[in-house]
C-alpha atoms as a PDB file:
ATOM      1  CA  UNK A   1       3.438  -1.336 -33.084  1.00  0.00           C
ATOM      2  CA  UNK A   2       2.033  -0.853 -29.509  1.00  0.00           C
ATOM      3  CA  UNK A   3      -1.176  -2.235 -30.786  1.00  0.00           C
ATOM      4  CA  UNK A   4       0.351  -5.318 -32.082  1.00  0.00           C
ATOM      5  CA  UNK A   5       2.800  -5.382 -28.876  1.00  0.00           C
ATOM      6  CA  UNK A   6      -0.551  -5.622 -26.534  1.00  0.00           C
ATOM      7  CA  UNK A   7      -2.408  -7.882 -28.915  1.00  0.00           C
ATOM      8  CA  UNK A   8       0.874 -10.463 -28.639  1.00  0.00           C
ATOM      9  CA  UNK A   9       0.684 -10.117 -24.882  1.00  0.00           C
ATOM     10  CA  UNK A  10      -3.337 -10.481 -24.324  1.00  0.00           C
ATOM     11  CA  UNK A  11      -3.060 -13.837 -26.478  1.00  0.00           C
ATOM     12  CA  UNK A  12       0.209 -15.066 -23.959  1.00  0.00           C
ATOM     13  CA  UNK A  13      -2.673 -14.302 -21.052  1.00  0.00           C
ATOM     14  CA  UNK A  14      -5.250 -16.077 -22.873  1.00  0.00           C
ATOM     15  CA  UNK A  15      -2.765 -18.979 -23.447  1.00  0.00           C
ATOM     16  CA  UNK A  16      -2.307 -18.965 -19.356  1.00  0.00           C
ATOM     17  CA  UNK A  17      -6.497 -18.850 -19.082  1.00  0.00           C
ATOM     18  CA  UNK A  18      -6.763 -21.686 -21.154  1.00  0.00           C
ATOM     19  CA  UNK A  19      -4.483 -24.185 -19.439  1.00  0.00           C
ATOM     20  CA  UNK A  20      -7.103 -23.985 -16.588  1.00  0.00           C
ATOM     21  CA  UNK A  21      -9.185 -25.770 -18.743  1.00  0.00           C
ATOM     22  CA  UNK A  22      -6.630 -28.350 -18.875  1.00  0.00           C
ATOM     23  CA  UNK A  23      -7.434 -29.227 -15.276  1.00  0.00           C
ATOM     24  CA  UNK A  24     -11.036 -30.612 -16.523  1.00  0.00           C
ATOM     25  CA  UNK A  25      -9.394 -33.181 -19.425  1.00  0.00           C
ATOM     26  CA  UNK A  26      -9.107 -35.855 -16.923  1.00  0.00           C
ATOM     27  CA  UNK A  27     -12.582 -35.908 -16.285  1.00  0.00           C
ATOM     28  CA  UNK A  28     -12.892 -36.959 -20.138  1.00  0.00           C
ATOM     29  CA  UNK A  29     -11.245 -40.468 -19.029  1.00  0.00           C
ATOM     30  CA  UNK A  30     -11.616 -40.299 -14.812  1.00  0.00           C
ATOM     31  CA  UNK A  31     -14.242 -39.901 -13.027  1.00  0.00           C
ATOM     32  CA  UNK A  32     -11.799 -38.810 -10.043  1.00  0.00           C
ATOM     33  CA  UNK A  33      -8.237 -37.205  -9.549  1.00  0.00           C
ATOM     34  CA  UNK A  34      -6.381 -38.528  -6.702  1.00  0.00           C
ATOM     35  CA  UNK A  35      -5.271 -36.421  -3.738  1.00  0.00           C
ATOM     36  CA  UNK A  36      -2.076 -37.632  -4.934  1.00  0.00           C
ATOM     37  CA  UNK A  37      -1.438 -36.344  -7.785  1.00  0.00           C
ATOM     38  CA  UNK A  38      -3.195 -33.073  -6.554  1.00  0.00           C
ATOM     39  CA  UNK A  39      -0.653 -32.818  -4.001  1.00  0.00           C
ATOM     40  CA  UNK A  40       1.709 -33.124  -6.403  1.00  0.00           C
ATOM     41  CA  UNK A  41       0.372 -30.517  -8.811  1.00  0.00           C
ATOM     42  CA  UNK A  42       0.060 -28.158  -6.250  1.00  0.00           C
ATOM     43  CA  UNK A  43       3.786 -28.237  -5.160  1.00  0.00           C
ATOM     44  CA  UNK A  44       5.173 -28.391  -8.689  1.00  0.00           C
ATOM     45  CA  UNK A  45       2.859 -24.309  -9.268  1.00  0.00           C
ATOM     46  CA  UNK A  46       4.631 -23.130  -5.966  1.00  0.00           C
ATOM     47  CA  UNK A  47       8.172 -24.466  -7.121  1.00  0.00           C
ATOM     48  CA  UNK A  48       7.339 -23.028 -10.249  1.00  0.00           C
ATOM     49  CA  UNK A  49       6.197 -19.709  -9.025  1.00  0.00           C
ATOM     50  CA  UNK A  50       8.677 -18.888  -6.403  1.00  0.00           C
ATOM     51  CA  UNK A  51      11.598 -19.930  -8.796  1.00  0.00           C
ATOM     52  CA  UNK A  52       9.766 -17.644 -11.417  1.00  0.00           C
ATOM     53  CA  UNK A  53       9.846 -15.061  -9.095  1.00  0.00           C
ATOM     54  CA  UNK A  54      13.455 -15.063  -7.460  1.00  0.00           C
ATOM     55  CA  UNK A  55      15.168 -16.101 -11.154  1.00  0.00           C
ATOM     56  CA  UNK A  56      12.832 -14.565 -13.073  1.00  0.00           C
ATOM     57  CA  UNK A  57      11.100 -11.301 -11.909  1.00  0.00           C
ATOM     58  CA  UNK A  58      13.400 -10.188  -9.109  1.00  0.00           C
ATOM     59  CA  UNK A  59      16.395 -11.487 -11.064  1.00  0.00           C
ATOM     60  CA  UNK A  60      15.166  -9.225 -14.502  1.00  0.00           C
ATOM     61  CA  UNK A  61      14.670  -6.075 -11.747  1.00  0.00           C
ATOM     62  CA  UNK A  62      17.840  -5.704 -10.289  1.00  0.00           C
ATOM     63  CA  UNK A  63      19.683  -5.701 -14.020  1.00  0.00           C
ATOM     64  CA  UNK A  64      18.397  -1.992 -14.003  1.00  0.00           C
ATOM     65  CA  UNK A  65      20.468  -1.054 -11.450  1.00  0.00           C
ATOM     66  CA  UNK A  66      17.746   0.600  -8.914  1.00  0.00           C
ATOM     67  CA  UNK A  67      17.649  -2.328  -6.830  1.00  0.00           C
ATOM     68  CA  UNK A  68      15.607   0.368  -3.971  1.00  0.00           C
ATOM     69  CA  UNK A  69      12.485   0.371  -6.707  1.00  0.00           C
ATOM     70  CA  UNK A  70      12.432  -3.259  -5.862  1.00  0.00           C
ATOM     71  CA  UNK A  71      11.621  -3.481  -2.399  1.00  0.00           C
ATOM     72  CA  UNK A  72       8.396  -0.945  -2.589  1.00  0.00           C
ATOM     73  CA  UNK A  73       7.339  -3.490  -5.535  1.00  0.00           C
ATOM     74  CA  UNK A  74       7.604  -6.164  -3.545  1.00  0.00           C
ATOM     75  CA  UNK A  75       5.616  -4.316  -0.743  1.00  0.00           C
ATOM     76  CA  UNK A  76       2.662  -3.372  -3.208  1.00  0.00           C
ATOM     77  CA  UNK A  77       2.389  -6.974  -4.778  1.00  0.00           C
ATOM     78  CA  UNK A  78       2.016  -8.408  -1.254  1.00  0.00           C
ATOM     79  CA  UNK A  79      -0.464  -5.755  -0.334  1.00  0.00           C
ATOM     80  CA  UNK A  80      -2.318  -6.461  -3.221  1.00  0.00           C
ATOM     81  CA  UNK A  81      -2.674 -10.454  -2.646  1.00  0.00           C
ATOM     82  CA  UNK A  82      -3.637  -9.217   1.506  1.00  0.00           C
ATOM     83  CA  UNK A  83      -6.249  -6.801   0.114  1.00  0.00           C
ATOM     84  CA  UNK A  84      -8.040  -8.502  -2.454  1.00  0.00           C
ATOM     85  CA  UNK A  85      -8.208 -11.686   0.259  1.00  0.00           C
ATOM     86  CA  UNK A  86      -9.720  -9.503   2.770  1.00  0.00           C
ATOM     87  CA  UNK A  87     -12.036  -8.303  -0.243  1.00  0.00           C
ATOM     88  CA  UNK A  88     -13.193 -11.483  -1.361  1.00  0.00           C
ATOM     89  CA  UNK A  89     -12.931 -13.088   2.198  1.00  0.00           C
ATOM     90  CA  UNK A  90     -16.543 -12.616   2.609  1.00  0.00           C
ATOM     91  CA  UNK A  91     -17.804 -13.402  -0.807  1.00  0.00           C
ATOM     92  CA  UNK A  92     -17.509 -17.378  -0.535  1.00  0.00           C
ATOM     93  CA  UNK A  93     -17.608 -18.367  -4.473  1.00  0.00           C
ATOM     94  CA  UNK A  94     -18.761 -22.207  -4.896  1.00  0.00           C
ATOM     95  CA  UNK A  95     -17.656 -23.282  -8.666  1.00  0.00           C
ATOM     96  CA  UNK A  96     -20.507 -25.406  -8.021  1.00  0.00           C
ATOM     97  CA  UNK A  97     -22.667 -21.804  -8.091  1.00  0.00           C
ATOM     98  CA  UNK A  98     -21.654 -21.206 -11.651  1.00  0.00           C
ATOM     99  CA  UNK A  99     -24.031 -23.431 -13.122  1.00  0.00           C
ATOM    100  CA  UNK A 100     -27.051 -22.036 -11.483  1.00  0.00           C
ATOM    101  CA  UNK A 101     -25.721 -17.939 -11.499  1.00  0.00           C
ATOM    102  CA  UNK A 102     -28.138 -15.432 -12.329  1.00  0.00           C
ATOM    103  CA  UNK A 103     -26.802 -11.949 -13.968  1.00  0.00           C
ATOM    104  CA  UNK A 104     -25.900 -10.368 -10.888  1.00  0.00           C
ATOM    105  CA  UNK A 105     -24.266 -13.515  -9.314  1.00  0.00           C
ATOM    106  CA  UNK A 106     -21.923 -13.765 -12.606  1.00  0.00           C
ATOM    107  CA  UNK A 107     -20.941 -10.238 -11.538  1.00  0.00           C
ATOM    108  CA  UNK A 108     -19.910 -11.210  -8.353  1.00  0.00           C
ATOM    109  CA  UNK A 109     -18.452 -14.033  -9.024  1.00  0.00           C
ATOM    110  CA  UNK A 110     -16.369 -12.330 -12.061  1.00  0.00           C
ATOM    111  CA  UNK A 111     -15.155 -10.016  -9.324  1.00  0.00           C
ATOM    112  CA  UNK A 112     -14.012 -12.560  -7.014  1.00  0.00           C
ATOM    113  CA  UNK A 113     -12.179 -14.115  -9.597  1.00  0.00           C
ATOM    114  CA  UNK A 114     -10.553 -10.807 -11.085  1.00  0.00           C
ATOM    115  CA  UNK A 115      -8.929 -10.079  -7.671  1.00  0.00           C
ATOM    116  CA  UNK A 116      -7.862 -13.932  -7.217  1.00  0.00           C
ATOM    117  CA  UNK A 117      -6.182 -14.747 -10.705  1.00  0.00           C
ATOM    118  CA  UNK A 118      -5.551 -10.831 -11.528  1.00  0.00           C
ATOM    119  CA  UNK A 119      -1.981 -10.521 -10.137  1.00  0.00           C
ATOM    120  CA  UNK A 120      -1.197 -14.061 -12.345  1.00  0.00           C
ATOM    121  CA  UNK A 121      -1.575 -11.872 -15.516  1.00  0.00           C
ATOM    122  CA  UNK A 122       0.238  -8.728 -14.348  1.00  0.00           C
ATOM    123  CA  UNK A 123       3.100 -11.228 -13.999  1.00  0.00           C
ATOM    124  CA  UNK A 124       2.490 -12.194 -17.045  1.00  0.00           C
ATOM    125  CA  UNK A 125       2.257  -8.638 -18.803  1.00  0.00           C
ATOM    126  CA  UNK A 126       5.434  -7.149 -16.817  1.00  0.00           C
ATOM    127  CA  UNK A 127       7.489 -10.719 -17.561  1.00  0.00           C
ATOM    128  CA  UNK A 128       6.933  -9.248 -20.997  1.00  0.00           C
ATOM    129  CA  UNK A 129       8.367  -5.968 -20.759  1.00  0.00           C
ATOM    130  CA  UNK A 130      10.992  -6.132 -23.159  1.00  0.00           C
ATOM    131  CA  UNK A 131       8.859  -6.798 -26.485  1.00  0.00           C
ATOM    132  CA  UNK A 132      10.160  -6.302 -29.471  1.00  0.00           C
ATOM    133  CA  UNK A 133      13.837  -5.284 -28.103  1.00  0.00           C
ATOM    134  CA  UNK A 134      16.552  -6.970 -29.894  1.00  0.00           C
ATOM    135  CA  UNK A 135      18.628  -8.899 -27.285  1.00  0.00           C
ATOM    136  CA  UNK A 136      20.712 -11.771 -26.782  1.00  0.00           C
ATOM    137  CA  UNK A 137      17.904 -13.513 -24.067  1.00  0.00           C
ATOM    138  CA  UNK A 138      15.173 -13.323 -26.735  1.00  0.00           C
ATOM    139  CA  UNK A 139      13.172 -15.476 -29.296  1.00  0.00           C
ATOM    140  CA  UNK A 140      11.763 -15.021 -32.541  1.00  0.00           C
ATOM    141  CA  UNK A 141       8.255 -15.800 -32.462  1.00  0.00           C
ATOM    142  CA  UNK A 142       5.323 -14.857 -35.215  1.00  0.00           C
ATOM    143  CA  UNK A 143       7.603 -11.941 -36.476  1.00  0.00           C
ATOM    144  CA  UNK A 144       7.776 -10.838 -32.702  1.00  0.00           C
ATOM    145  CA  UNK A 145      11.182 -10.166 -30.758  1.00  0.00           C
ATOM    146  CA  UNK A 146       9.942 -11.951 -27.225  1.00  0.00           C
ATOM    147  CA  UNK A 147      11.869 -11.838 -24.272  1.00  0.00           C
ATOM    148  CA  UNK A 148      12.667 -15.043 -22.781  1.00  0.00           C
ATOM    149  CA  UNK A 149      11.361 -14.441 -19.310  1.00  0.00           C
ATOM    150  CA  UNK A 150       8.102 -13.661 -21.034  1.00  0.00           C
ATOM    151  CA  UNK A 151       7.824 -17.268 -22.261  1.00  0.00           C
ATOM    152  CA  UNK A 152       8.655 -19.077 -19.306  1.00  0.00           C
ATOM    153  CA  UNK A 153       7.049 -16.475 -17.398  1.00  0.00           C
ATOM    154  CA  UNK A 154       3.915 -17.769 -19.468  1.00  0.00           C
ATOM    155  CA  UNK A 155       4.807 -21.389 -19.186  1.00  0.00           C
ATOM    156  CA  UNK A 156       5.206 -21.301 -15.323  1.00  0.00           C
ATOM    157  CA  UNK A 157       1.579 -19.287 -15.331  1.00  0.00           C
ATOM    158  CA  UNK A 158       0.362 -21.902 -17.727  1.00  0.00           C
ATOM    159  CA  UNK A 159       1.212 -25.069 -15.273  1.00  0.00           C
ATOM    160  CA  UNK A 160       0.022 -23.442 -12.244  1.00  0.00           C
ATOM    161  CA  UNK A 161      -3.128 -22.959 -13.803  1.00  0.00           C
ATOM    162  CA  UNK A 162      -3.679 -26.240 -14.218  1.00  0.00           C
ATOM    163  CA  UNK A 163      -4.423 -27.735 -10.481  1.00  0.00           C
ATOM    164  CA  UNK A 164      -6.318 -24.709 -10.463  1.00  0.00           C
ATOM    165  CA  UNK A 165      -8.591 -26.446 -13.311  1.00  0.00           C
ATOM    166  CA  UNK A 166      -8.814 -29.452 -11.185  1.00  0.00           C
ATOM    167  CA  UNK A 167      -9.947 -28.122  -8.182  1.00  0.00           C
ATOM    168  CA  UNK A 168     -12.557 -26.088 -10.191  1.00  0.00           C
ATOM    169  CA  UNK A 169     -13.615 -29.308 -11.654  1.00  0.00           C
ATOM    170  CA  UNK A 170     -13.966 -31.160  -8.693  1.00  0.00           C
ATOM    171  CA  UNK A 171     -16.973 -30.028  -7.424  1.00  0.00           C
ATOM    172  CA  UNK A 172     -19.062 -29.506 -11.399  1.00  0.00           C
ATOM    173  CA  UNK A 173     -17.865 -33.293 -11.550  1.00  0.00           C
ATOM    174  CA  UNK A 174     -19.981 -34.194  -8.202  1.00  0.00           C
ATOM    175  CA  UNK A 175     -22.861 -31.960  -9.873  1.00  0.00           C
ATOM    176  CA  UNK A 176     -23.142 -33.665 -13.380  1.00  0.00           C
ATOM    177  CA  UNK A 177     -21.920 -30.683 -15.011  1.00  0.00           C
ATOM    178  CA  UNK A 178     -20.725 -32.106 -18.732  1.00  0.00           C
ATOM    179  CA  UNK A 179     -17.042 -32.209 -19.188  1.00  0.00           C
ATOM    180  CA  UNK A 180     -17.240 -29.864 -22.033  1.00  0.00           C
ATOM    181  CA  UNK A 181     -18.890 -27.319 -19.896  1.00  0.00           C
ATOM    182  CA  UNK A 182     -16.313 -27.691 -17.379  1.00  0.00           C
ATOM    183  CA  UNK A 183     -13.694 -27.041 -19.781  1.00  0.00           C
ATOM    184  CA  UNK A 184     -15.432 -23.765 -19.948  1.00  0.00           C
ATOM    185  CA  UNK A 185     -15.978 -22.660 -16.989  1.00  0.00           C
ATOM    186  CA  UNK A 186     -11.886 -23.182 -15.658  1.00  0.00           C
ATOM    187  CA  UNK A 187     -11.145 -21.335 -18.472  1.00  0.00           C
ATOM    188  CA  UNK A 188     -13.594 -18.648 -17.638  1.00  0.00           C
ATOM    189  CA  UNK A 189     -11.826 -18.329 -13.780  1.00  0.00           C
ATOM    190  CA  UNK A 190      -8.967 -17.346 -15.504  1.00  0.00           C
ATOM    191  CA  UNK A 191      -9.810 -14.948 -17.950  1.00  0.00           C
ATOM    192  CA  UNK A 192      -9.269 -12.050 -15.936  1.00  0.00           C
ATOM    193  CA  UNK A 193      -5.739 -12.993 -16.394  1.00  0.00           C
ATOM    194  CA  UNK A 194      -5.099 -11.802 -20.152  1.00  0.00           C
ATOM    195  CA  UNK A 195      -6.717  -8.291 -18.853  1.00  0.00           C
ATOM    196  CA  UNK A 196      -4.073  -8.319 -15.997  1.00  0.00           C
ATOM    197  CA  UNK A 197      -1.427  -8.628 -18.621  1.00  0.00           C
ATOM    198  CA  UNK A 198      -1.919  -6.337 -20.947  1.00  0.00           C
ATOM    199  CA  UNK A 199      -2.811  -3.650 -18.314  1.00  0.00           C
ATOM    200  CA  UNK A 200       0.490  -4.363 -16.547  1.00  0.00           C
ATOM    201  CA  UNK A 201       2.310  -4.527 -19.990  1.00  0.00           C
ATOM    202  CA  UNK A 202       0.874  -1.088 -21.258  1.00  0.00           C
ATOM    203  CA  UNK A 203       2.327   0.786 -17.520  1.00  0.00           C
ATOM    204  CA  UNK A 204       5.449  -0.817 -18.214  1.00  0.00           C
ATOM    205  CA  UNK A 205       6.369   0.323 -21.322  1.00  0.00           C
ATOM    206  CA  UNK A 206       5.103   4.121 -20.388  1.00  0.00           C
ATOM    207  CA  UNK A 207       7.271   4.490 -18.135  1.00  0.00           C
ATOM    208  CA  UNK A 208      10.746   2.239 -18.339  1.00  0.00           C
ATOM    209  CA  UNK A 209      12.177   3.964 -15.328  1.00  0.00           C
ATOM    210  CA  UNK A 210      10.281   2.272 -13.102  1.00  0.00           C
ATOM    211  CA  UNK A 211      10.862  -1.300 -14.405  1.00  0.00           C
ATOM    212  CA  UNK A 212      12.102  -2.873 -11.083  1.00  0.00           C
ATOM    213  CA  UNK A 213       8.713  -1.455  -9.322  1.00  0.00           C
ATOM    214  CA  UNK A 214       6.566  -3.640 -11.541  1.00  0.00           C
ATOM    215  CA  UNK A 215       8.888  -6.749 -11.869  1.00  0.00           C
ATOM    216  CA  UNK A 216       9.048  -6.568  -7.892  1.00  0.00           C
ATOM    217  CA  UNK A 217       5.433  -5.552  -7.447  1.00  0.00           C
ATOM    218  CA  UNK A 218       4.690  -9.309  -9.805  1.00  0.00           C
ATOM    219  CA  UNK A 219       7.179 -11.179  -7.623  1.00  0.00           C
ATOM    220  CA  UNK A 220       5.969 -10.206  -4.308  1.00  0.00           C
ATOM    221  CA  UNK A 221       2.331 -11.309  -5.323  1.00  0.00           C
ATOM    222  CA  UNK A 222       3.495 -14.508  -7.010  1.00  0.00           C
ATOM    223  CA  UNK A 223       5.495 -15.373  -3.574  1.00  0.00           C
ATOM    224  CA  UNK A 224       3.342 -14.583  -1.333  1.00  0.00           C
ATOM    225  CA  UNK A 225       0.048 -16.477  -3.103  1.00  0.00           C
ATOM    226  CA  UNK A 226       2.281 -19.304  -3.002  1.00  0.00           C
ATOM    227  CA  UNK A 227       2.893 -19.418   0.824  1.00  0.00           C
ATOM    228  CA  UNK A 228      -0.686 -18.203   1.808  1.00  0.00           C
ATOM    229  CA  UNK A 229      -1.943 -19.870  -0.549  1.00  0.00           C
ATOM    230  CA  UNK A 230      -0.663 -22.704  -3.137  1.00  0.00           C
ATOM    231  CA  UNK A 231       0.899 -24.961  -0.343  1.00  0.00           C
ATOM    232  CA  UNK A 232      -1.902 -24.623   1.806  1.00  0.00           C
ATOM    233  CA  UNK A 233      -3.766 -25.977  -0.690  1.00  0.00           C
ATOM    234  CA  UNK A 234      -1.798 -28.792  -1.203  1.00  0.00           C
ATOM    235  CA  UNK A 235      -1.545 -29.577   2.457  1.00  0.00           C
ATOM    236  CA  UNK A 236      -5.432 -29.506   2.454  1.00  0.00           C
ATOM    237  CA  UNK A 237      -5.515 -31.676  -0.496  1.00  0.00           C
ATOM    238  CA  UNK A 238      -3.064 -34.460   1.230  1.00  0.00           C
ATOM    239  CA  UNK A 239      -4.667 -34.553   4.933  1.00  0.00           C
ATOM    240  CA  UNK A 240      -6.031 -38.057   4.097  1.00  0.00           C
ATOM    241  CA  UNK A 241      -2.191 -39.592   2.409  1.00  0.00           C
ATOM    242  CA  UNK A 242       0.234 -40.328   5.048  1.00  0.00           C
ATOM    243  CA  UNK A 243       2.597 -37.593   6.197  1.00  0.00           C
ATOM    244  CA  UNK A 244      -0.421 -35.647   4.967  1.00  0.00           C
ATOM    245  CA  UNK A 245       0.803 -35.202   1.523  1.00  0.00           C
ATOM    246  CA  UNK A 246       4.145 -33.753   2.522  1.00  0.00           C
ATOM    247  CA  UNK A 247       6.514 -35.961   0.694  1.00  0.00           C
ATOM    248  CA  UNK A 248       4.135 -35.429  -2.339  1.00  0.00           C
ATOM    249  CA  UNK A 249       4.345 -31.582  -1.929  1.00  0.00           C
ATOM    250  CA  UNK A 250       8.248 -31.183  -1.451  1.00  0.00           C
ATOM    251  CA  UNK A 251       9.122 -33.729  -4.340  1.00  0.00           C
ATOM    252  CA  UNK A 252       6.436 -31.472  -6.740  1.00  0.00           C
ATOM    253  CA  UNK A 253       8.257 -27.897  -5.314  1.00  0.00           C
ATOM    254  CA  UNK A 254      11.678 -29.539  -6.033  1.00  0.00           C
ATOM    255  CA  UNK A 255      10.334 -30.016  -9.213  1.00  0.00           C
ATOM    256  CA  UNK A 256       9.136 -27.261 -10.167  1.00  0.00           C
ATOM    257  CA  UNK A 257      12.421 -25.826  -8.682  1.00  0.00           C
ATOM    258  CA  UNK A 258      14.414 -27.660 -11.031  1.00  0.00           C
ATOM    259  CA  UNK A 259      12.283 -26.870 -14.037  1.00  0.00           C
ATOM    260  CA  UNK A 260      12.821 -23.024 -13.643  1.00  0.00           C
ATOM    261  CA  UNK A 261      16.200 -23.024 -12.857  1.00  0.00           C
ATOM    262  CA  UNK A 262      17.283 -22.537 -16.151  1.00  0.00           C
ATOM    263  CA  UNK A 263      15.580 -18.920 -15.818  1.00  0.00           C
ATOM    264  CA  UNK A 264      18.804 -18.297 -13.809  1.00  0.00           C
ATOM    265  CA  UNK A 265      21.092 -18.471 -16.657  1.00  0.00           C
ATOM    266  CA  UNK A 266      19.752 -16.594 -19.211  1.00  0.00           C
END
């Protein structure tokens, strides 16, 4: 059953890796995006994220009554966003470089990418920690007893992936890369991210006890990408609208606010 368990949660990561590609459809009718809109994409991940986090993650932690497990979780999942930006501070990836990547350069640039998107898919995998246990906050899916913060947990993922897409795009548009092949190589950014998941899903299940370190652990990565890194990216994105995209960014947080808060009910 653990098998199956793990197979069910690598195909939830995969599900997250392939809405990057996502961000590459427009191309298949645009030939550009609009700072706009990616403004607007980028604040509607972070209201996403953070609300997964606080509703979701941090929320699901504290039901197991160590709420101390949660603040060294927290602690780690920020140290591990700080650490793999100081690793890969140095290693400046251009998608644009994917194209013309030799072997050694796709082993870099897998690298990079494993530390960026990895602590996306550990949310993932700890979001589904409660697999197969009969509960009233769960869904019947393909035989499989799914915990609901698993599937928004994978939704939220899923949508923040997808600006993510775009801005991969961007640049393979302005090269001539064929929108097929940038399909494929957003998705490829992300695949580290079904890895992440089912690594983070297997340490959960070992050892139960220690359920609020992991769920903290994902929410203090998710939160803390989002302020160092999701709406700085939208405020880079909107430095040519007026207000510089702000408007744009707070009405795609609210959002994405509003969209999750139903994560606080159930």
């Amino acid at each position: 059953m653990l098998l199956e368990n793990l197979v069910f949660v690598f195909v939830a990561g995969f599900v997250t890796a392939l809405a990057t590609g996502l961000g590459a459809i427009p191309f298949f009718v645009v030939d550009d995006i609009s700072d706009r809109w990616n403004v607007i994409l980028w604040g509607l991940a972070s209201g996403i994220m953070v609300s997964a986090s606080l509703f979701g993650l941090i929320g699901e932690g504290l039901q197991y009554g160590n709420e101390l497990l949660m603040i060294p979780g927290l602690l780690a999942g920020v140290a591990l966003v700080v650490v793999g930006h100081r690793v890969i501070s140095h290693a400046d990836i251009d998608p644009r470089e994917y194209e013309r990547a030799d072997f050694a350069k796709l082993v870099l640039i897998l690298g990079v990418l494993t530390v960026h998107s990895f602590p996306e898919g550990v949310a993932v995998g700890v979001s589904f920690a409660e697999l197969g246990f009969d509960s009233a906050d769960a869904l019947s899916i393909l035989g499989f007893t799914v915990p609901i913060l698993g599937v928004f947990m994978t939704i939220a993922i899923s949508i923040h992936n997808v600006p993510e897409g775009v801005a991969i795009s961007i640049p393979l548009e302005a090269m001539g890369v064929s929108n097929p092949r940038k399909v494929w190589w957003a998705v490829f950014s992300s695949l580290p991210q079904p890895i992440g998941a089912v690594i983070a899903f297997y340490f959960v299940t070992l050892a139960r006890a220690f359920l609020p370190l992991g769920f903290g652990f994902a929410a203090g990565a998710m939160i803390y990408l989002v302020v160092t890194e999701f709406i700085p990216e939208g405020l880079e994105a909107g430095e040519n609208l007026p207000s510089d995209g702000r408007p744009e960014l707070a009405a795609g947080i609210l959002v994405g606010v509003l969209f999750m808060v139903p994560l606080a009910f159930v």
